[in-house]
C-alpha atoms as a PDB file:
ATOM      1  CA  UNK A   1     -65.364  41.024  -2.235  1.00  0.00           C
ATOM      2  CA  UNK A   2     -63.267  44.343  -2.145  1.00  0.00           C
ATOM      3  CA  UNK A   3     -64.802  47.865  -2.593  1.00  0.00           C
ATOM      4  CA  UNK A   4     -67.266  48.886  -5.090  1.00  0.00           C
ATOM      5  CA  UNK A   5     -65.048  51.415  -7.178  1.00  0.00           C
ATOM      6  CA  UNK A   6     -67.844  52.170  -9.711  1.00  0.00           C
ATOM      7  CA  UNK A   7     -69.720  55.737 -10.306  1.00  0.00           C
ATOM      8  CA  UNK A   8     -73.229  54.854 -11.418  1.00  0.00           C
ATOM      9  CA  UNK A   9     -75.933  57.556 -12.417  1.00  0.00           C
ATOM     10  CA  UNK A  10     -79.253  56.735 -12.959  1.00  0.00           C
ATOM     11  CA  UNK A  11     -82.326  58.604 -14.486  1.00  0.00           C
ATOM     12  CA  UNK A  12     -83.908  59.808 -11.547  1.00  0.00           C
ATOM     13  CA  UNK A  13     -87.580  59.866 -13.409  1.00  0.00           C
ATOM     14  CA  UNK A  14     -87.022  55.909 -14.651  1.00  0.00           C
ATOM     15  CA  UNK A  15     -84.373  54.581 -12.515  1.00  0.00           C
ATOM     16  CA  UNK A  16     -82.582  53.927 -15.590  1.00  0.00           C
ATOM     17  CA  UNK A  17     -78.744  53.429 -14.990  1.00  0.00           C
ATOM     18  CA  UNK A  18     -77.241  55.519 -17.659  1.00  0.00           C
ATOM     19  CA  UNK A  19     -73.488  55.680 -16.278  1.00  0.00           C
ATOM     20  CA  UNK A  20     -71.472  53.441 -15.120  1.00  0.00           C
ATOM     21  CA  UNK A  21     -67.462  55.051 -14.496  1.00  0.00           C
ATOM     22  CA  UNK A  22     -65.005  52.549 -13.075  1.00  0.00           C
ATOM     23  CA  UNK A  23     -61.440  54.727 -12.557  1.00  0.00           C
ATOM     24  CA  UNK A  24     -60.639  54.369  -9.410  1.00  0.00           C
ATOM     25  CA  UNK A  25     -57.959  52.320  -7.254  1.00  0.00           C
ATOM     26  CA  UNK A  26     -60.519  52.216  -3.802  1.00  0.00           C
ATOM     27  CA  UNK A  27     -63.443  53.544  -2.564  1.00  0.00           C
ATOM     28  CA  UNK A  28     -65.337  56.739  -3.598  1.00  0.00           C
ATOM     29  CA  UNK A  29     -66.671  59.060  -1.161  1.00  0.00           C
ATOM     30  CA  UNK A  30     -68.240  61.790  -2.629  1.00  0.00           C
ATOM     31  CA  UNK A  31     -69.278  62.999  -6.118  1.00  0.00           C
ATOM     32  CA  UNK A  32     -70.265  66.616  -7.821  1.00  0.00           C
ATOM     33  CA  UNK A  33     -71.796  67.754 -10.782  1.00  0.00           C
ATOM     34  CA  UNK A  34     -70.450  70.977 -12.902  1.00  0.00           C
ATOM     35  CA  UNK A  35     -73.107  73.726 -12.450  1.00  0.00           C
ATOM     36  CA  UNK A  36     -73.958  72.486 -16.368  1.00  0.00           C
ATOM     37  CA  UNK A  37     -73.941  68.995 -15.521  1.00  0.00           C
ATOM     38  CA  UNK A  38     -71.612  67.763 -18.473  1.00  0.00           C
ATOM     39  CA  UNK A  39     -68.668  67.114 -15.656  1.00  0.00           C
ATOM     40  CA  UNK A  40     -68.596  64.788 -12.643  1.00  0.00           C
ATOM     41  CA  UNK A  41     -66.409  65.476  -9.947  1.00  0.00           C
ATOM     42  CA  UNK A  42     -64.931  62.497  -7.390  1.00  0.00           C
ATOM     43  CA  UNK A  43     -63.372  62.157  -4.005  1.00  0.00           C
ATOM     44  CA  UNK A  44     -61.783  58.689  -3.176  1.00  0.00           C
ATOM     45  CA  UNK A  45     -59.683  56.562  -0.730  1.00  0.00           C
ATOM     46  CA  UNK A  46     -57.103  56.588  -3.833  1.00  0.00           C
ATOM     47  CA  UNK A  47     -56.189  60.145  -2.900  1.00  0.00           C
ATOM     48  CA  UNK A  48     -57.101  61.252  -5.739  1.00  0.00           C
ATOM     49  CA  UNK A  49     -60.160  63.477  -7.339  1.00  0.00           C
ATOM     50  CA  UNK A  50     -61.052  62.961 -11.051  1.00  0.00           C
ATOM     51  CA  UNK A  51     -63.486  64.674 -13.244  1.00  0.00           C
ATOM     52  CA  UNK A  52     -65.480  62.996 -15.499  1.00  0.00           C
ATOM     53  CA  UNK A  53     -66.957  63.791 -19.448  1.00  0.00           C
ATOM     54  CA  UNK A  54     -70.400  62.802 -18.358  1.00  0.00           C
ATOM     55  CA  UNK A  55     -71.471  63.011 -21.733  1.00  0.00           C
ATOM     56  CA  UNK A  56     -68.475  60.660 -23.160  1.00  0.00           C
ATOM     57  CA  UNK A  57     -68.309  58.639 -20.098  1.00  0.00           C
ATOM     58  CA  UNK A  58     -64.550  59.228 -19.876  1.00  0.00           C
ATOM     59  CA  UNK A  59     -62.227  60.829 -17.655  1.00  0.00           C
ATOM     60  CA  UNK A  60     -60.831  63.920 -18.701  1.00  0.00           C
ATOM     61  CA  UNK A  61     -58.453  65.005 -15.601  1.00  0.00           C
ATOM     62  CA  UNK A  62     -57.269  63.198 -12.318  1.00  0.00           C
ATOM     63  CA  UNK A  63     -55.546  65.561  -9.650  1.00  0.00           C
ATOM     64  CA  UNK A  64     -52.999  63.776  -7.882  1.00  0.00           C
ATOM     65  CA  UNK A  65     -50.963  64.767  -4.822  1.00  0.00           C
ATOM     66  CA  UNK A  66     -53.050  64.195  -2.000  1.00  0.00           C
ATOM     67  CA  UNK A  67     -51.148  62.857   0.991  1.00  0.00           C
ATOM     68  CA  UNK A  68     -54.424  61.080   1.865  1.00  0.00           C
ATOM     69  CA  UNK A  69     -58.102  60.272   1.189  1.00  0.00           C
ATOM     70  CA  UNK A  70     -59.851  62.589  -0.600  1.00  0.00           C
ATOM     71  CA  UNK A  71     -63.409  62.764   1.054  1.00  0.00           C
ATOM     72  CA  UNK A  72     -64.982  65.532  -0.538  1.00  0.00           C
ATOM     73  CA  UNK A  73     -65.474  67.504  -3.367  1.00  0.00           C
ATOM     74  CA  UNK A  74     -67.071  70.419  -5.157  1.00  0.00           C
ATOM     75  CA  UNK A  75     -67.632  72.486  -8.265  1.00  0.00           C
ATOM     76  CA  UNK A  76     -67.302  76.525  -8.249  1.00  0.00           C
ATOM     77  CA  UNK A  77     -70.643  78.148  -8.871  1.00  0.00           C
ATOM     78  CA  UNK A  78     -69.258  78.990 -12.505  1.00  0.00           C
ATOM     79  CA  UNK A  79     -67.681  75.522 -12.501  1.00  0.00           C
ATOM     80  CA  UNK A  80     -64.206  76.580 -13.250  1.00  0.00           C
ATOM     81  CA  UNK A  81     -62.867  75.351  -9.996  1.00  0.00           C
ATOM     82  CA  UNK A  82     -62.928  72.327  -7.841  1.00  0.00           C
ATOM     83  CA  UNK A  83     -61.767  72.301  -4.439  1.00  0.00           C
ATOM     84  CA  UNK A  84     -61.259  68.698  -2.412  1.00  0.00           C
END
């Protein structure tokens, strides 16, 4: 029971699940990729947004300071920025 905090990415030719992220305190309810795919951006209940090393499968930054849930996010075009 409880929320289902995980990321999971899956090859979308195979269906193969090739990531699987759990680093979040409650739901997540949105996710972006960098324009160059190697990040992954999330939004979650937590009030927080994270971005993710796809490549690594870590977490490289979490940006804090939300007064609430973070339901959205989103990569720059040149992927330098994220807004939430």
């Amino acid at each position: 029971a409880g929320a289902d905090r995980a990321i999971r990415v899956w090859k979308a030719e195979t269906g193969e699940l090739v990531l699987t992220i759990e680093d979040h305190a409650d739901w997540i309810f949105d996710l972006a990729f960098s324009p160059d795919g190697k990040r992954l951006a999330s939004a979650s209940r937590d009030k927080t947004s994270k971005v993710f090393d796809v490549e690594k499968k870590e977490s490289l930054v979490t940006f804090p300071g939300h007064a609430n849930t973070v339901y959205c996010v989103s990569f720059s075009p040149d992927g330098k920025l994220i807004a939430t």
